[in-house]
Protein backbone atom coordinates (compact mmCIF):
# COMPACT_ATOMS: atom_id res chain seq x y z
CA UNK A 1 -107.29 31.29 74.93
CA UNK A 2 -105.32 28.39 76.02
CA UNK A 3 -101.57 28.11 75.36
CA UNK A 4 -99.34 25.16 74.60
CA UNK A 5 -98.10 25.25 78.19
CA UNK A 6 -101.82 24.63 79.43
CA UNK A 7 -102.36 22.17 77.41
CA UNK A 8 -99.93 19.82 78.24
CA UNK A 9 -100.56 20.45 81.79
CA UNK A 10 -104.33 19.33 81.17
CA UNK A 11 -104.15 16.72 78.51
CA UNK A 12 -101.19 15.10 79.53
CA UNK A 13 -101.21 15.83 83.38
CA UNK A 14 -97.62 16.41 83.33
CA UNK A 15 -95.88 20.05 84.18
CA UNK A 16 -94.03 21.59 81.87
CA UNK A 17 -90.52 23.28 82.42
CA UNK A 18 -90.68 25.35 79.58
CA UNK A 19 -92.86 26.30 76.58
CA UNK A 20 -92.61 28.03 73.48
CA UNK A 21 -95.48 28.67 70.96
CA UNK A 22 -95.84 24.53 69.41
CA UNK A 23 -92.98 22.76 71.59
CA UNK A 24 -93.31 22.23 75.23
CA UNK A 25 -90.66 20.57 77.19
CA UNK A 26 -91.64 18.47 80.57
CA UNK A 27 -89.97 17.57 83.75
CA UNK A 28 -89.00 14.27 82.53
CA UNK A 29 -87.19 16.03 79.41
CA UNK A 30 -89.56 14.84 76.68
CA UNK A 31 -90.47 17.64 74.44
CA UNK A 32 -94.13 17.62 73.04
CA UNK A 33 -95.41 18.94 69.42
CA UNK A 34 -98.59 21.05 70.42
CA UNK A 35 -100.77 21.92 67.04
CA UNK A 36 -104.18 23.65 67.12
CA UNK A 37 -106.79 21.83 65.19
CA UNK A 38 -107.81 23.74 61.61
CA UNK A 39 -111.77 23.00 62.90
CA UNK A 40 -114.32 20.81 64.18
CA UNK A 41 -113.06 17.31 64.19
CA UNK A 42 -109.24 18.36 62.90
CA UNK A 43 -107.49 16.99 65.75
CA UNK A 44 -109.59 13.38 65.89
CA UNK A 45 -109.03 12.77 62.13
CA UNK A 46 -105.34 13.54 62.24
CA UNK A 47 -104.69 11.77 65.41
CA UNK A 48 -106.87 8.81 63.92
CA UNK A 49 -104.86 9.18 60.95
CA UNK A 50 -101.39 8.94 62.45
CA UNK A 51 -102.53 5.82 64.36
CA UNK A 52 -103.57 4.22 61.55
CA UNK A 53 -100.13 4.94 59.60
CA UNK A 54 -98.11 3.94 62.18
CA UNK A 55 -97.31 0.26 61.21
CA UNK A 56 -93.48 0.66 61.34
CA UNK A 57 -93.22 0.84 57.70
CA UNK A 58 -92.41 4.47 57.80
CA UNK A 59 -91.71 6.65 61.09
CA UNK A 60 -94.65 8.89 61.85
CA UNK A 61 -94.80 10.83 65.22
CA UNK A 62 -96.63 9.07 68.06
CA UNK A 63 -99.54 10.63 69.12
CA UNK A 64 -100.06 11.35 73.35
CA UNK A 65 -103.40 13.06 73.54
CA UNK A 66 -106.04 15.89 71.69
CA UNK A 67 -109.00 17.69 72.55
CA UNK A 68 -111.08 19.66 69.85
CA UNK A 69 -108.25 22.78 70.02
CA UNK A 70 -105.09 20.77 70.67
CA UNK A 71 -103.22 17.94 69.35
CA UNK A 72 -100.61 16.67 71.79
CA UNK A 73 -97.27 14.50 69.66
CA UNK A 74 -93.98 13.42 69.61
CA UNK A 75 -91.35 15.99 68.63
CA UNK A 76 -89.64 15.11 65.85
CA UNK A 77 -85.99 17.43 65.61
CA UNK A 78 -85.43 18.06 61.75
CA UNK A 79 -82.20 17.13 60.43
CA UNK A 80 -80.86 17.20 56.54
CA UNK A 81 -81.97 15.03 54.02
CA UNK A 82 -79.94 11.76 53.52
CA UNK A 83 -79.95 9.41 50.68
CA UNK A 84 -80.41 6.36 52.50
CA UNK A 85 -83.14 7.83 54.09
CA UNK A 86 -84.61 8.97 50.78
CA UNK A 87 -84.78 4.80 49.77
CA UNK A 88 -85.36 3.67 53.16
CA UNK A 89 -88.68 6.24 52.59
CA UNK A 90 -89.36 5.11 49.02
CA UNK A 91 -89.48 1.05 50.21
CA UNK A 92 -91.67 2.04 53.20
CA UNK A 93 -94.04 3.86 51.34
CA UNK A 94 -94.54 0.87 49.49
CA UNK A 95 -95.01 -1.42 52.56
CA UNK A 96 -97.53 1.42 53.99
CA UNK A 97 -99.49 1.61 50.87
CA UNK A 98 -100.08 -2.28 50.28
CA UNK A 99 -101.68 -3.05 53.65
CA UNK A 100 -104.65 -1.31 52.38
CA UNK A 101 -107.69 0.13 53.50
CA UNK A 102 -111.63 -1.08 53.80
CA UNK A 103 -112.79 1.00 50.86
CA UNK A 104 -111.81 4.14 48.38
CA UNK A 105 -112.82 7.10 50.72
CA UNK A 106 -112.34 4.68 53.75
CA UNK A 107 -112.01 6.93 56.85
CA UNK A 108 -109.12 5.84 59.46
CA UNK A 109 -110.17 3.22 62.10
CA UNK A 110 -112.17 6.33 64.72
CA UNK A 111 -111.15 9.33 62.30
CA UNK A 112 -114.12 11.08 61.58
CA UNK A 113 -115.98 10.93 57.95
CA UNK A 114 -115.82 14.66 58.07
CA UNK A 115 -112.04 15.48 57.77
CA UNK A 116 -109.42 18.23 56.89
CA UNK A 117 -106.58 18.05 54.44
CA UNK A 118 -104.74 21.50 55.37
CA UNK A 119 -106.86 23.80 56.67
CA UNK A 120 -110.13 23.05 54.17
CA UNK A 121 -112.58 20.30 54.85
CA UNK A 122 -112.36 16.76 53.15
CA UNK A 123 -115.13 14.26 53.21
CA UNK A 124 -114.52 10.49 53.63
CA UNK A 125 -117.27 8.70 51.85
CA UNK A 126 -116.81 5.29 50.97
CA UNK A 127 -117.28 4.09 46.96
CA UNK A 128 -116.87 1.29 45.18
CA UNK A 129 -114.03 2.29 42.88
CA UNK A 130 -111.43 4.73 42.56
CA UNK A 131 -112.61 7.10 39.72
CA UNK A 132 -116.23 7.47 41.48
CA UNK A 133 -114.86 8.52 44.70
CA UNK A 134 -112.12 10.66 43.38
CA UNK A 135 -114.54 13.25 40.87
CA UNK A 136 -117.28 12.96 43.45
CA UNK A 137 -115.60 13.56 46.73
CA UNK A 138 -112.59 15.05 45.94
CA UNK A 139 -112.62 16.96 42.82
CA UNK A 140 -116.44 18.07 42.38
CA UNK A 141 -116.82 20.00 45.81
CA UNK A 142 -113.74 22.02 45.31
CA UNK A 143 -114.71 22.93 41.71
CA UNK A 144 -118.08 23.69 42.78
CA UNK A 145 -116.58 26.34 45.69
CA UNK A 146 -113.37 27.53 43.38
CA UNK A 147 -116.73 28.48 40.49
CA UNK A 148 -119.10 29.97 42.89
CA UNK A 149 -116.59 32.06 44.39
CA UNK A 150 -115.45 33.34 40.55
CA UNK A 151 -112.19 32.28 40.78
CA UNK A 152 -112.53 30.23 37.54
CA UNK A 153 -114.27 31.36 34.68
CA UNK A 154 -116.81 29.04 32.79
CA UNK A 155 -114.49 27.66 30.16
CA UNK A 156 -112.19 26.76 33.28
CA UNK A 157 -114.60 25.19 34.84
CA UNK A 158 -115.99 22.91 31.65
CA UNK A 159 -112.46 21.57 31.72
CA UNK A 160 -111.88 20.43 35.02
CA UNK A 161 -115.53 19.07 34.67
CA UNK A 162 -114.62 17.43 31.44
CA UNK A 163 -112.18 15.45 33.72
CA UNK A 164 -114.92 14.34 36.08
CA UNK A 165 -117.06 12.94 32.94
CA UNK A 166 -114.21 10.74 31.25
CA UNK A 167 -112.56 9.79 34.86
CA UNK A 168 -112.86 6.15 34.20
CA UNK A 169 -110.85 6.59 30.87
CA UNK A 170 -108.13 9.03 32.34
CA UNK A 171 -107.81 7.03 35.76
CA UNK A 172 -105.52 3.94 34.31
CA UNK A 173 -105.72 0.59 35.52
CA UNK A 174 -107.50 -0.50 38.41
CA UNK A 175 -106.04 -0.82 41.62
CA UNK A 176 -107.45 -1.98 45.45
CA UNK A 177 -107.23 0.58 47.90
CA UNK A 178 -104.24 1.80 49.32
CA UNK A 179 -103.70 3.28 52.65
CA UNK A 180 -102.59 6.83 51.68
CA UNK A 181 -100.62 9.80 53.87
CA UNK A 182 -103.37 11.76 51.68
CA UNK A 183 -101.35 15.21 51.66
CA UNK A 184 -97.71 14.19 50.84
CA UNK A 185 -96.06 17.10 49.92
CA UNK A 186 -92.99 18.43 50.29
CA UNK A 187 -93.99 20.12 54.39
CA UNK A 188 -95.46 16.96 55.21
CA UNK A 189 -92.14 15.17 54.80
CA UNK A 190 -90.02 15.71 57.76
CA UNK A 191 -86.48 14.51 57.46
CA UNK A 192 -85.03 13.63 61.11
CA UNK A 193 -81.50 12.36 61.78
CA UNK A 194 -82.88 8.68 61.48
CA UNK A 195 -84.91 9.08 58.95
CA UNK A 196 -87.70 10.76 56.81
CA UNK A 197 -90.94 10.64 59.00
CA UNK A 198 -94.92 11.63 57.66
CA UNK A 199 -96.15 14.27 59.47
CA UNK A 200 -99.77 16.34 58.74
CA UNK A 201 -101.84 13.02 57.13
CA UNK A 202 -105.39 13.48 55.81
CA UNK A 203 -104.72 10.04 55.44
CA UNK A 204 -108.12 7.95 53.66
CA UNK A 205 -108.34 5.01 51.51
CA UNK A 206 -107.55 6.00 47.98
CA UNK A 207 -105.02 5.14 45.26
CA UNK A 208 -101.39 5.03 45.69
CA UNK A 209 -100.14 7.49 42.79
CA UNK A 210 -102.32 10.20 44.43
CA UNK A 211 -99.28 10.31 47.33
CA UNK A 212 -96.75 9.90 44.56
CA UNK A 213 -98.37 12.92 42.80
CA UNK A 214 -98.42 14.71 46.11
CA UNK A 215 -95.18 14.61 46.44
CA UNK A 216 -94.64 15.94 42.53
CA UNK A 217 -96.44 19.15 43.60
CA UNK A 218 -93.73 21.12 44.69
CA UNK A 219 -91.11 19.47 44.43
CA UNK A 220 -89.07 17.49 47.37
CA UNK A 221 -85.39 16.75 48.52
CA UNK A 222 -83.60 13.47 46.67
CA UNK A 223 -87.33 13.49 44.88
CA UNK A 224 -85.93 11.20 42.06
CA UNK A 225 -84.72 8.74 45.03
CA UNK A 226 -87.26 8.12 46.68
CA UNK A 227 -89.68 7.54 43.39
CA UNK A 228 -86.96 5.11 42.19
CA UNK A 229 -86.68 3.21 45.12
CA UNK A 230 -90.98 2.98 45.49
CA UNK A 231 -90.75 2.00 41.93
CA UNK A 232 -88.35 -0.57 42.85
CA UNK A 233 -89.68 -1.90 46.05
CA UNK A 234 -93.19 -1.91 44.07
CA UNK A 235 -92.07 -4.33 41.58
CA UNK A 236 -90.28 -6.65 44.19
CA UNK A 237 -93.34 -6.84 45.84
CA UNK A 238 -95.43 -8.07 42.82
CA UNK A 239 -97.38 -4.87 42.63
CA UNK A 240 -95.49 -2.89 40.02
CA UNK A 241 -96.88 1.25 39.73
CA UNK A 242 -98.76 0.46 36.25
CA UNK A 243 -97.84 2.04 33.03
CA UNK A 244 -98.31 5.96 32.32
CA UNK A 245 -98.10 6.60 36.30
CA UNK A 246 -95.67 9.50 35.81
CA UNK A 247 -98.04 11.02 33.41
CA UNK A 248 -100.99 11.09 35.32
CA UNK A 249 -99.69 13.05 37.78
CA UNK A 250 -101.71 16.28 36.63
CA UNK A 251 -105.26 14.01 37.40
CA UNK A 252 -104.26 13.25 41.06
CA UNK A 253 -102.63 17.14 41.53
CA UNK A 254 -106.09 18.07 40.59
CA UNK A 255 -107.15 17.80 44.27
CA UNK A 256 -104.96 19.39 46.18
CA UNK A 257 -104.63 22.13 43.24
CA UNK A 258 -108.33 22.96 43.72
CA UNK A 259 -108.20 22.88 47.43
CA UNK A 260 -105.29 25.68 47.21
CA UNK A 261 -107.79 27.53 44.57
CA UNK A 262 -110.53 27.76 47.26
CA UNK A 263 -107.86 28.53 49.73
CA UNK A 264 -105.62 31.13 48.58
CA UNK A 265 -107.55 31.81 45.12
CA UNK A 266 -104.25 33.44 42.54
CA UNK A 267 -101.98 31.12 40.36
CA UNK A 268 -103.74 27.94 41.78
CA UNK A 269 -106.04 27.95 39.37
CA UNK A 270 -104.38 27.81 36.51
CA UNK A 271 -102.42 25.41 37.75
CA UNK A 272 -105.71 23.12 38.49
CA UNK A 273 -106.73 23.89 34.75
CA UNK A 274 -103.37 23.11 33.51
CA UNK A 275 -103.38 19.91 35.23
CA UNK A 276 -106.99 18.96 33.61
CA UNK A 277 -105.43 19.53 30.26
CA UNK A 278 -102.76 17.20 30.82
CA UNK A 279 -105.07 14.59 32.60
CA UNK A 280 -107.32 14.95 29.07
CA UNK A 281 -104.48 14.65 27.26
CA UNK A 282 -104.09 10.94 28.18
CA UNK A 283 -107.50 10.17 26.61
């Protein structure tokens, strides 16, 4: 199998002076991020992804090459978390979210309509609203494999179902599509001594409180900041987050919690039902 050190040497046609398992360092004294793909496509649909989220509105590392095993990017050294860089995050986020995307399930400009988020699959298909695209290509699959795999029972499975048939009444105002990071959570934000960058996207077009929710999942460093200063930068920009955001947090954590049901199976699914209550709740 092909190492890091290979790699580089192929993709990049530059020789490495050392290698370790993800983080090659050339002659020239650039060091390269090396990640294998999850699957077919992986490495196109990130790469397309981090293109297409690099707009200067928040750092995200540049990408230098990828075949179908490797992804070739910037190295990124991690540093501690900052408050300035918590608002400096918050504001871009904002600017990164407004310029948009074609359509709700909108791929990246060359990213693939058959994506990852993780290391599960995640379809891009366009729709014409929010609520359609979210229970049909994001939380229907996933409930489908989490049910035929028994890892929720059939009242579990009439709840998160019962989300899918009143979407349009849980899912709050409408909104045009946002260009999202798509799996915003805690890993994916990488604090560097400049900054906090976006690593990891399964970035798509979609609706900005599903990265805000993302984030929610498991928590984050200066969390509070960085909400306050999107909220902020949100309203100065004439696009205020509309009322009851915080509280339907549990409707866009339904996605990811599923995909971690099918995934790893245990608490996850309670958590995904738990999260369908709460997204009922707002009915």
């Amino acid at each position: 199998m092909t190492g890091a050190r290979e790699a580089v040497r192929h993709l990049l046609g530059a020789e490495p002076t050392s290698a370790g398992s993800s983080v090659v360092t050339l002659d020239d004294g650039r060091r390269v991020m090396a990640k294998r793909g999850a699957g077919p496509g992986a490495n196109a649909a990130e790469a397309a992804g981090l293109r297409w989220l690099a707009t200067g509105d928040v750092p995200v590392p540049e990408v230098y090459a990828h075949d179908e095993t490797w992804l070739l990017m910037e190295y990124v050294p991690s540093a501690q978390p900052t408050p300035e860089a918590a608002r400096a995050f918050g504001r871009g986020l904002v600017a990164l979210h407004l310029r948009g995307a074609p359509a709700f399930g909108a791929a990246p400009p060359d990213g693939p309509r058959e994506a990852w988020i993780g290391l599960a699959p995640m379809h891009n298909t366009q729709e014409p609203d929010w609520p359609t695209f979210y229970a049909t290509h994001r939380i229907e699959p996933y409930l489908r494999s989490a049910t035929d795999k028994g890892l929720l029972d059939a009242a579990e499975t009439r709840v998160i179902g019962e989300v899918c048939e009143r979407i349009d009444a849980l899912a709050g105002p409408a909104e045009p599509p946002a260009r999202l990071h798509g799996d915003a959570w805690s890993g994916n934000l990488h604090w560097a001594s400049d900054a906090l960058w976006l690593i990891d996207p399964a970035a798509h077009g979609g609706h900005r409180e599903t990265d805000l929710a993302m984030m929610r999942l498991f928590g984050a460093p200066l969390l509070d900041v960085i909400l306050d200063a999107y909220a902020e930068a949100a309203a100065d920009a004439g696009a205020p987050l509309a009322d009851g955001w915080r509280e339907r947090t549990g409707l866009h954590q339904l996605f990811p919690l599923l995909v971690l049901t099918v995934l790893f199976g245990g608490g996850y699914a309670r958590q995904a039902v738990a999260a369908a209550r709460s997204a009922l709740a707002l009915a």
